[in-house]
C-alpha atoms as a PDB file:
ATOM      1  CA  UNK A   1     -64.941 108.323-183.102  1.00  0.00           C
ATOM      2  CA  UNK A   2     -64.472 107.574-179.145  1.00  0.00           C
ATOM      3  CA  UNK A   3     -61.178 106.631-177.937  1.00  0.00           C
ATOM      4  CA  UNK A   4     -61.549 102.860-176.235  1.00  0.00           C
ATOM      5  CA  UNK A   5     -57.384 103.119-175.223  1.00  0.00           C
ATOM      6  CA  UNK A   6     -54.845 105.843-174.895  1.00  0.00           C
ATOM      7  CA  UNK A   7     -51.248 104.789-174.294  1.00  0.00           C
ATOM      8  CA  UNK A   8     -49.404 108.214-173.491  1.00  0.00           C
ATOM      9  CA  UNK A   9     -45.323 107.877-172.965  1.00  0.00           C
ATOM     10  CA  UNK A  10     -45.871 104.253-171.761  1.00  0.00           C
ATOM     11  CA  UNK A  11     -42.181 103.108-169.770  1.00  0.00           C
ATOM     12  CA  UNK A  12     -42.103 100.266-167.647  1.00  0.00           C
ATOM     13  CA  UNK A  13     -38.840  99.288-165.874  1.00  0.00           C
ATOM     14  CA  UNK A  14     -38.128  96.191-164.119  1.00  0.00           C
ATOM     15  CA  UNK A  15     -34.406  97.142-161.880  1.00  0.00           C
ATOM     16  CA  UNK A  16     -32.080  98.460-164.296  1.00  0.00           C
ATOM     17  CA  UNK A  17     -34.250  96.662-167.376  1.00  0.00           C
ATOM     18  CA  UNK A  18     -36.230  98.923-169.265  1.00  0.00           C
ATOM     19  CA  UNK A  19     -38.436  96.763-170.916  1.00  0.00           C
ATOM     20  CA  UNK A  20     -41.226  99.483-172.157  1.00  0.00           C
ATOM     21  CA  UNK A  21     -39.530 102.724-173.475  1.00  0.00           C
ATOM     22  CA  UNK A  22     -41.703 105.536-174.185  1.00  0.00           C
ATOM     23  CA  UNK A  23     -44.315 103.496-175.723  1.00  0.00           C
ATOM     24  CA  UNK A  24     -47.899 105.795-177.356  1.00  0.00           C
ATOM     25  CA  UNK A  25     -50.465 104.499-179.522  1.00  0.00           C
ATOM     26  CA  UNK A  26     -54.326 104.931-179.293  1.00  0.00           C
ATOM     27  CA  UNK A  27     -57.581 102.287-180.354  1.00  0.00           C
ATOM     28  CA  UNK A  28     -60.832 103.669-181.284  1.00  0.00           C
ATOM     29  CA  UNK A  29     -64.335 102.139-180.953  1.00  0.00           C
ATOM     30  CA  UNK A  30     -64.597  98.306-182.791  1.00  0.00           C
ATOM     31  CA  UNK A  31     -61.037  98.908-183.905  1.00  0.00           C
ATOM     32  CA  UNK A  32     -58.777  95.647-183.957  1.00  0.00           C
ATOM     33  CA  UNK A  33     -55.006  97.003-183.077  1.00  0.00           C
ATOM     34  CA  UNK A  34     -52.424  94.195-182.770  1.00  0.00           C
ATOM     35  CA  UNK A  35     -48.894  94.995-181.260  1.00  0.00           C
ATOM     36  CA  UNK A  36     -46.882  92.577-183.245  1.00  0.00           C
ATOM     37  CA  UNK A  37     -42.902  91.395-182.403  1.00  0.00           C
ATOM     38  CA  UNK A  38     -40.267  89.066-181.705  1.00  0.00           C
ATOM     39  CA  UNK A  39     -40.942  86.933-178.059  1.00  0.00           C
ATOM     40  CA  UNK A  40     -39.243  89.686-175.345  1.00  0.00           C
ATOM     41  CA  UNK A  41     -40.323  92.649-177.696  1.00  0.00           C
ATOM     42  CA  UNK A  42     -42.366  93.887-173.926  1.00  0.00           C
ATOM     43  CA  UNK A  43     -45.474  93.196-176.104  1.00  0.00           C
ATOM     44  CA  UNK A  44     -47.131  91.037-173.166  1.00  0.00           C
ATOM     45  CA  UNK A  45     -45.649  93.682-170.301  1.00  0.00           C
ATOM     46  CA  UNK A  46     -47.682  97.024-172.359  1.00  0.00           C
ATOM     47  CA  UNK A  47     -50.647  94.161-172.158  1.00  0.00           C
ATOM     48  CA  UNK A  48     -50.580  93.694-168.568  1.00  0.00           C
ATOM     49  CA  UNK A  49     -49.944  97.167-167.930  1.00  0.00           C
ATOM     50  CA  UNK A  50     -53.366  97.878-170.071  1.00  0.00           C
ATOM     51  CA  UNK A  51     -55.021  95.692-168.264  1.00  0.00           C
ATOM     52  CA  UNK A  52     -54.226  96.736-164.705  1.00  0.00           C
ATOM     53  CA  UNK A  53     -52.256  94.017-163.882  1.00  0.00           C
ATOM     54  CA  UNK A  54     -48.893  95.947-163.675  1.00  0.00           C
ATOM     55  CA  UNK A  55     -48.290  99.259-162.644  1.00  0.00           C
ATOM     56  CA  UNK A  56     -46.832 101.463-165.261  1.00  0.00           C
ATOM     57  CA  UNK A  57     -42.606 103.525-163.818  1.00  0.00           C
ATOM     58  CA  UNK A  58     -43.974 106.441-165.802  1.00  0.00           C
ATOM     59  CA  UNK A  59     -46.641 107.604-168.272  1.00  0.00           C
ATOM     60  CA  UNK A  60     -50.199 107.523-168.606  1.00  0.00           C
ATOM     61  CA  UNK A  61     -52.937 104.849-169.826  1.00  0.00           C
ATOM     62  CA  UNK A  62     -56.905 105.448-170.060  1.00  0.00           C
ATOM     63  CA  UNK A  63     -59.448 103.393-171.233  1.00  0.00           C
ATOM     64  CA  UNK A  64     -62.574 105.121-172.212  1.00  0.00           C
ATOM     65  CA  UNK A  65     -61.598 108.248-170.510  1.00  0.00           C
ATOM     66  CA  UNK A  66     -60.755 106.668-167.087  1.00  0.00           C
ATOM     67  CA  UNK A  67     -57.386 106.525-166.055  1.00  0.00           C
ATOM     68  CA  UNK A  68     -55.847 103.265-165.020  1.00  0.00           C
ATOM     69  CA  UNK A  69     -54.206 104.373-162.020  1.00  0.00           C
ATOM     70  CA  UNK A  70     -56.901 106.023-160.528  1.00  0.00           C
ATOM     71  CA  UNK A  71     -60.027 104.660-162.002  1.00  0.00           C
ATOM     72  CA  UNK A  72     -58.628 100.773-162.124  1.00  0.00           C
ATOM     73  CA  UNK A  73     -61.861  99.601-160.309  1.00  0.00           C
ATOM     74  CA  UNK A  74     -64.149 101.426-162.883  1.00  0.00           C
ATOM     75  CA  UNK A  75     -61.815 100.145-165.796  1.00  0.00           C
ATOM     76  CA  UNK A  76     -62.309  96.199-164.762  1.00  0.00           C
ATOM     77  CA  UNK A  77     -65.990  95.904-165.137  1.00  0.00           C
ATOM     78  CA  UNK A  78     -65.580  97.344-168.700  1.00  0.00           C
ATOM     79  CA  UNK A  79     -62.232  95.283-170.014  1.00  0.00           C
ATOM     80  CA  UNK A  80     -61.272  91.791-169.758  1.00  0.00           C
ATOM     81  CA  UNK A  81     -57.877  90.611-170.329  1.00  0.00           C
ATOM     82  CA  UNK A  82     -56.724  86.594-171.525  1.00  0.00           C
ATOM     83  CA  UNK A  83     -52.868  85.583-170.825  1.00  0.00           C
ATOM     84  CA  UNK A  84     -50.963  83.834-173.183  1.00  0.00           C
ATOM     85  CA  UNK A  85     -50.475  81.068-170.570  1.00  0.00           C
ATOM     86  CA  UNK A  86     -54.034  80.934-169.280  1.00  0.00           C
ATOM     87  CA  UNK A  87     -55.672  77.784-168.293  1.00  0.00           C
ATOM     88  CA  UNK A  88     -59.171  76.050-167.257  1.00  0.00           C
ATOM     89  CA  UNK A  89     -59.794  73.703-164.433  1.00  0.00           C
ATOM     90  CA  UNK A  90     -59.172  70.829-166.194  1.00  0.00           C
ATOM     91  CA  UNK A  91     -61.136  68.364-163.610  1.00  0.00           C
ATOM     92  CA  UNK A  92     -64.971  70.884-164.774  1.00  0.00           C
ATOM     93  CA  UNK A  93     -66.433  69.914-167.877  1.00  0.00           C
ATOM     94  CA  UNK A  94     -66.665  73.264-170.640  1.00  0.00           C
ATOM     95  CA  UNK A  95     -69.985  74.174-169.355  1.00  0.00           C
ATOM     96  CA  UNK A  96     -69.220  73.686-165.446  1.00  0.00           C
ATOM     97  CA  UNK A  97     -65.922  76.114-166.025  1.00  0.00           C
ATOM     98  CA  UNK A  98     -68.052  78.576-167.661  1.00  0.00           C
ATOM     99  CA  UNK A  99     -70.744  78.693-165.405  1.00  0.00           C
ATOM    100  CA  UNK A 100     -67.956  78.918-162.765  1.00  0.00           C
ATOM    101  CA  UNK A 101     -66.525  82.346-164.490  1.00  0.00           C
ATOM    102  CA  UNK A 102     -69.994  83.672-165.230  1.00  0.00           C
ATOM    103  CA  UNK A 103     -70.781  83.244-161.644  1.00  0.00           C
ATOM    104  CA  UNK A 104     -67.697  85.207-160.693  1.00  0.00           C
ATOM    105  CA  UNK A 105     -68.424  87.834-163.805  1.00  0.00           C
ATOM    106  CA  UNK A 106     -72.312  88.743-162.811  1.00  0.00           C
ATOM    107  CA  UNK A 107     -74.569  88.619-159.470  1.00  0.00           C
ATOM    108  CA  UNK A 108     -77.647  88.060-161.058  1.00  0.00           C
ATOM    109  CA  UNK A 109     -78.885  84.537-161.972  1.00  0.00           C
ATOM    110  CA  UNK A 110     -80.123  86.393-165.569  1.00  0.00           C
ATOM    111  CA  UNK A 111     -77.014  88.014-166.306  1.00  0.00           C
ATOM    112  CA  UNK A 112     -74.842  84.812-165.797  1.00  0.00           C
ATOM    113  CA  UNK A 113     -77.209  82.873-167.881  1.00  0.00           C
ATOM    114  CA  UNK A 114     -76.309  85.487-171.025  1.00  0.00           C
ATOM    115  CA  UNK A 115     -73.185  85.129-170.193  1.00  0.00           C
ATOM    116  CA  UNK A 116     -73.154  81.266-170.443  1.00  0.00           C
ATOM    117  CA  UNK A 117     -75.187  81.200-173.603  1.00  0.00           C
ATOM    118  CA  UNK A 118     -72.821  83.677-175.327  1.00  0.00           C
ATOM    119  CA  UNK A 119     -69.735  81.426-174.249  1.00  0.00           C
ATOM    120  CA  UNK A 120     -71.384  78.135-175.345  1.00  0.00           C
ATOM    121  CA  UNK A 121     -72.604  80.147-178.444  1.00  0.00           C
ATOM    122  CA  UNK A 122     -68.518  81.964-179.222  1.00  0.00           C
ATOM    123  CA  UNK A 123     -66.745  78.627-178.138  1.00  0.00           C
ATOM    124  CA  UNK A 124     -68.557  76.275-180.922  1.00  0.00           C
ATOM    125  CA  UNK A 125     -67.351  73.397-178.815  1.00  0.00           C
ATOM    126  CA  UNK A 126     -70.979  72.160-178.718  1.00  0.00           C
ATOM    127  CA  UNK A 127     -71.745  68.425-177.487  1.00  0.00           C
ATOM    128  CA  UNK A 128     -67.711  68.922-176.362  1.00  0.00           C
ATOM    129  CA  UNK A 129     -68.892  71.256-173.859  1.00  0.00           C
ATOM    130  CA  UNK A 130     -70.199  68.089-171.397  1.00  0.00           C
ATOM    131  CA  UNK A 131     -66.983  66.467-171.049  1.00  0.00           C
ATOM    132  CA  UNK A 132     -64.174  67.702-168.837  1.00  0.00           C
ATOM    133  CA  UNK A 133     -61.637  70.104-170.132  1.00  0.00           C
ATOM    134  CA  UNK A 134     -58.370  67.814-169.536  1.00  0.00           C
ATOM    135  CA  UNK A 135     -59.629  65.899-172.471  1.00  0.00           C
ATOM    136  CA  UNK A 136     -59.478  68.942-174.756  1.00  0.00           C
ATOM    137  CA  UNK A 137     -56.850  69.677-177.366  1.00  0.00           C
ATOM    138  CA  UNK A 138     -54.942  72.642-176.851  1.00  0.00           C
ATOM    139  CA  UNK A 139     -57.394  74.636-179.743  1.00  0.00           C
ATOM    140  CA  UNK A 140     -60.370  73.276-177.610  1.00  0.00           C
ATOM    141  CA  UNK A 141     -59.234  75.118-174.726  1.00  0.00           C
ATOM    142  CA  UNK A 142     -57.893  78.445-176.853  1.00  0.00           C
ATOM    143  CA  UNK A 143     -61.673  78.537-177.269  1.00  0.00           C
ATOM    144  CA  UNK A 144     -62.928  77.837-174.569  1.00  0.00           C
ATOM    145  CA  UNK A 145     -60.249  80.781-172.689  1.00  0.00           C
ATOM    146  CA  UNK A 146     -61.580  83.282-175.505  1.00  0.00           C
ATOM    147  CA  UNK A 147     -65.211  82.654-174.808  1.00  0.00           C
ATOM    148  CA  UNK A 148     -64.496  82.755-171.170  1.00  0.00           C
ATOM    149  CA  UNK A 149     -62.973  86.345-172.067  1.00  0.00           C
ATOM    150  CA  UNK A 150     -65.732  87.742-173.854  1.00  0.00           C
ATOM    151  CA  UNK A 151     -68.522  86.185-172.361  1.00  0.00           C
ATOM    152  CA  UNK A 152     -69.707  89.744-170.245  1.00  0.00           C
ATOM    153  CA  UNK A 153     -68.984  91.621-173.624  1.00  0.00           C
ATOM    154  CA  UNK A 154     -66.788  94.160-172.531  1.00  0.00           C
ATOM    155  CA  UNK A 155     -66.205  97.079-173.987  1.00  0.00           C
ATOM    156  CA  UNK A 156     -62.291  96.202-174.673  1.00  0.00           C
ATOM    157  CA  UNK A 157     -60.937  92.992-175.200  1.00  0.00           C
ATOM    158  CA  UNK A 158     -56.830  92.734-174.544  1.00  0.00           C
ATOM    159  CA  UNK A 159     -55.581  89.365-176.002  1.00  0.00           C
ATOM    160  CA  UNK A 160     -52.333  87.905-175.641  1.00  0.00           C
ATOM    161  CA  UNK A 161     -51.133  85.826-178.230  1.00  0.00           C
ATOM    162  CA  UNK A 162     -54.806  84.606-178.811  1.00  0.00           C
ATOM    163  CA  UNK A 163     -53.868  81.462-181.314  1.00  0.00           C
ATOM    164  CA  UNK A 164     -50.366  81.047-179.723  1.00  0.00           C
ATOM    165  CA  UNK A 165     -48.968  76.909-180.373  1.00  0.00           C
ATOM    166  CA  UNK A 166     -52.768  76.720-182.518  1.00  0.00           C
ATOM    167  CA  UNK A 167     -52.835  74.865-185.733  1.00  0.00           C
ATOM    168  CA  UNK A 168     -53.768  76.101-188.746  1.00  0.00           C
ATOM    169  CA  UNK A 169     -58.031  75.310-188.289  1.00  0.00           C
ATOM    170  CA  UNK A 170     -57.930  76.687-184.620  1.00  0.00           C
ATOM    171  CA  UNK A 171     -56.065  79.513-185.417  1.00  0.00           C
ATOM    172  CA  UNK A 172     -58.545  80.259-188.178  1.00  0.00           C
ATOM    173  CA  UNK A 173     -61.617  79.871-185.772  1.00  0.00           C
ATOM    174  CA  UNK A 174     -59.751  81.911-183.448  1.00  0.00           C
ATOM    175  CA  UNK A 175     -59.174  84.927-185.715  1.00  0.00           C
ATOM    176  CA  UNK A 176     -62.764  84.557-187.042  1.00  0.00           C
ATOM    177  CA  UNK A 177     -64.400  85.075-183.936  1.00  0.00           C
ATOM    178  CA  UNK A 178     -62.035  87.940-182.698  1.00  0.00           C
ATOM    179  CA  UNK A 179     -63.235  89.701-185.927  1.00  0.00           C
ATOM    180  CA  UNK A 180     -66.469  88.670-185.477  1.00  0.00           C
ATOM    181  CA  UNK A 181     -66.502  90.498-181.994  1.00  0.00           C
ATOM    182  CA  UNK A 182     -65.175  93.686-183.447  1.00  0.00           C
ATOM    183  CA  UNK A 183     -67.995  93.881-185.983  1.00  0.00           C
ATOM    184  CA  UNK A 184     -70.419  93.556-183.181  1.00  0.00           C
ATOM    185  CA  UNK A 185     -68.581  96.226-181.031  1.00  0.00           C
ATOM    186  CA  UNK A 186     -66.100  95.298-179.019  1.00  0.00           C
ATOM    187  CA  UNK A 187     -62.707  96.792-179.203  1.00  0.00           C
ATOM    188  CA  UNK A 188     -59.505  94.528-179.250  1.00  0.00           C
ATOM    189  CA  UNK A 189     -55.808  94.818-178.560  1.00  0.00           C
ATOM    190  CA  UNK A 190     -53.819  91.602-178.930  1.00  0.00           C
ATOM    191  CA  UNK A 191     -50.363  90.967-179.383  1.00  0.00           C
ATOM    192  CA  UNK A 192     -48.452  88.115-181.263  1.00  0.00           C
ATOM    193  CA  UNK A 193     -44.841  87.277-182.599  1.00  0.00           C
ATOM    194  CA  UNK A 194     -46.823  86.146-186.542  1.00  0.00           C
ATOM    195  CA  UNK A 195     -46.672  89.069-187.959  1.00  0.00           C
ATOM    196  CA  UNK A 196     -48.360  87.728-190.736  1.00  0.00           C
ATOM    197  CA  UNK A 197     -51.331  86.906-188.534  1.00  0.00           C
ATOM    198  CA  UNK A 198     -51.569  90.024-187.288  1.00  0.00           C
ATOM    199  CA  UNK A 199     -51.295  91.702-190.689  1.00  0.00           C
ATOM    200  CA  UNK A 200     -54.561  89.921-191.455  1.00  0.00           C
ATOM    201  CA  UNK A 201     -56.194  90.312-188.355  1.00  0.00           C
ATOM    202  CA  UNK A 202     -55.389  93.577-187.761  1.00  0.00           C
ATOM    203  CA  UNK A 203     -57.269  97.477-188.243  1.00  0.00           C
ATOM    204  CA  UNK A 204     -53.702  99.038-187.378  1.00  0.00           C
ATOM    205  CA  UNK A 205     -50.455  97.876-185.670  1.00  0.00           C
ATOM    206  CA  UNK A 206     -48.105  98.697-184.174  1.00  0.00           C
ATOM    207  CA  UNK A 207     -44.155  96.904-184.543  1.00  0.00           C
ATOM    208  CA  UNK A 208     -42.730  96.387-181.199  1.00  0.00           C
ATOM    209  CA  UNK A 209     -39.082  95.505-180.947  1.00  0.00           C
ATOM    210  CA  UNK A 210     -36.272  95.707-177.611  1.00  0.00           C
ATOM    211  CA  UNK A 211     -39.363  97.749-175.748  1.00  0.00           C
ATOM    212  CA  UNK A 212     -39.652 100.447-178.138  1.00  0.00           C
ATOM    213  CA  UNK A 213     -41.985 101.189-180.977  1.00  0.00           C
ATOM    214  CA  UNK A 214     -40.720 101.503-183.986  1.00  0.00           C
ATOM    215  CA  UNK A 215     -43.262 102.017-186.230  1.00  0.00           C
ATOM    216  CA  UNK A 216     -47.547 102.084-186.598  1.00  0.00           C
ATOM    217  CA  UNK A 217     -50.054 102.019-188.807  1.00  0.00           C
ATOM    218  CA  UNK A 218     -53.083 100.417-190.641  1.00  0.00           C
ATOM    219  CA  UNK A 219     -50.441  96.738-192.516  1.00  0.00           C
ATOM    220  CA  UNK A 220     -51.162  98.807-196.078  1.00  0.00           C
ATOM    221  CA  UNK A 221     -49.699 102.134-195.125  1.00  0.00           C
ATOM    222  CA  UNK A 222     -46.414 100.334-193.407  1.00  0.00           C
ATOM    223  CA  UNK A 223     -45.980  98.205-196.574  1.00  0.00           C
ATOM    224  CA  UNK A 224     -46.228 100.914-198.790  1.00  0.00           C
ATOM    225  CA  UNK A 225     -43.847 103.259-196.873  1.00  0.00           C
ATOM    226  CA  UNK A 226     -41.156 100.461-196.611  1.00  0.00           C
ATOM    227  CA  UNK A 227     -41.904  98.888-199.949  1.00  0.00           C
ATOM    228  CA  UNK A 228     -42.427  95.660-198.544  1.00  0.00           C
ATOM    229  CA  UNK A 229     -45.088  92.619-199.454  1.00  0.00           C
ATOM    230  CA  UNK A 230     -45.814  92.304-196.145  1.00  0.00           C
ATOM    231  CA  UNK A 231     -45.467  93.154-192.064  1.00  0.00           C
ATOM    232  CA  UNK A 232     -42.527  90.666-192.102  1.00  0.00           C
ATOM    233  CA  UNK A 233     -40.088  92.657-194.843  1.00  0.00           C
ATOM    234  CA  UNK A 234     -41.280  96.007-192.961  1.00  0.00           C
ATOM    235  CA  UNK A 235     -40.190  94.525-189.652  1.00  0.00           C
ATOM    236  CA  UNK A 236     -36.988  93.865-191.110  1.00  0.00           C
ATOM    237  CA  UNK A 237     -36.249  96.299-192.404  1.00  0.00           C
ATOM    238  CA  UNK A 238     -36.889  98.555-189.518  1.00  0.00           C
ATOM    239  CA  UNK A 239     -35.183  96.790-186.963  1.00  0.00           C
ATOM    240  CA  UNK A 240     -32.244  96.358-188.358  1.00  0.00           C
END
């Protein structure tokens, strides 16, 4: 099976702050991997790093083969990357923002019409999708960011905190969809603090704590080993 990421000796170090320490993990093809860990684990920092969006102090990423620091343009067009503080222009309705994106995402007038009928088809925000985006709840707009995401289909999705501040129903939608993606291709690597969450979302993870990872694995195998009911207990019980 083909290698979508490669995280090789990953250390990122802001001044004297090392907030990545000789991080490696890997994600194959239409594999879900969460990185799961308390808020200022680095979690979001190997994310943006992934992503291109931070230059690594030392160590090696490729996506697909292509490495980020010399291949970054190539690695763009095939990955698309959601912040756990994105927004939406909240003064466009749904469908004017994601026309907006898909006109950025494609050239052609074809390819940014499949891109707008696979957002309005991911979102499910429907009729909602008329009226302006500042009169969306907080879900609505999760959605609407995730759709906005996935919309060219790339080949890696990297997800921060995907149903961060959601309740329970949007958070469920959320994780649907994400697995729904995966199932259809795609290959995702999220992060989030609910380990629980991840436990169920998750192919393998991967428990991040003070920069460092402490341990991975599909949520069965790191129960087992740590004779824990779930991702929670095993956290515990290894950072401590």
């Amino acid at each position: 099976m083909e290698k979508a990421l490669e995280v090789k000796n990953l250390v990122k170090n802001y001044g004297n702050i090392q907030a990545v320490k000789d991080v490696s993990f890997e994600i194959f093809e239409n594999e879900i991997f969460g990185l799961v860990g308390p808020n200022g684990a680095g979690k979001s920092t190997i994310l943006r790093i992934v992503a291109t969006v931070l230059t690594p102090t030392s160590g090696s990423v490729f996506i697909y083969g292509e490495d980020i620091l010399k291949d970054s343009n190539k690695i763009r067009e095939i990955i698309s990357y959601l912040p756990e503080e994105a927004g939406a222009y909240k003064n466009l309705t749904g469908n004017g923002y994601l026309k907006f994106m898909a006109a950025i995402y494609a050239d052609s007038k074809q390819r940014q019409r499949e891109y707008l009928e696979f957002a309005q088809e991911i979102c499910g925000l429907k009729e909602r999708l008329k009226n302006k985006v500042k009169t969306y709840s907080k879900g609505m707009t999760r959605k609407l960011l995730l759709a906005r995401t996935v919309m060219s289909r790339p080949k890696l999705a990297i997800l921060d905190e995907p149903t961060s501040g959601l309740d329970v129903i949007n958070a469920f939608e959320i994780r649907k969809i994400i697995k729904q993606l995966a199932k259809e291709g795609m290959s995702v690597l999220l992060s989030s603090h609910n380990m629980l969450e991840v436990e169920f979302l998750s192919d393998r993870v991967a428990l991040i704590d003070k920069g460092a990872m402490k341990a991975a694995g599909t949520p069965e195998e790191l129960k087992q080993k740590n004779q824990a009911k779930n991702l929670e207990e095993v956290f515990v019980k290894i950072a401590l």
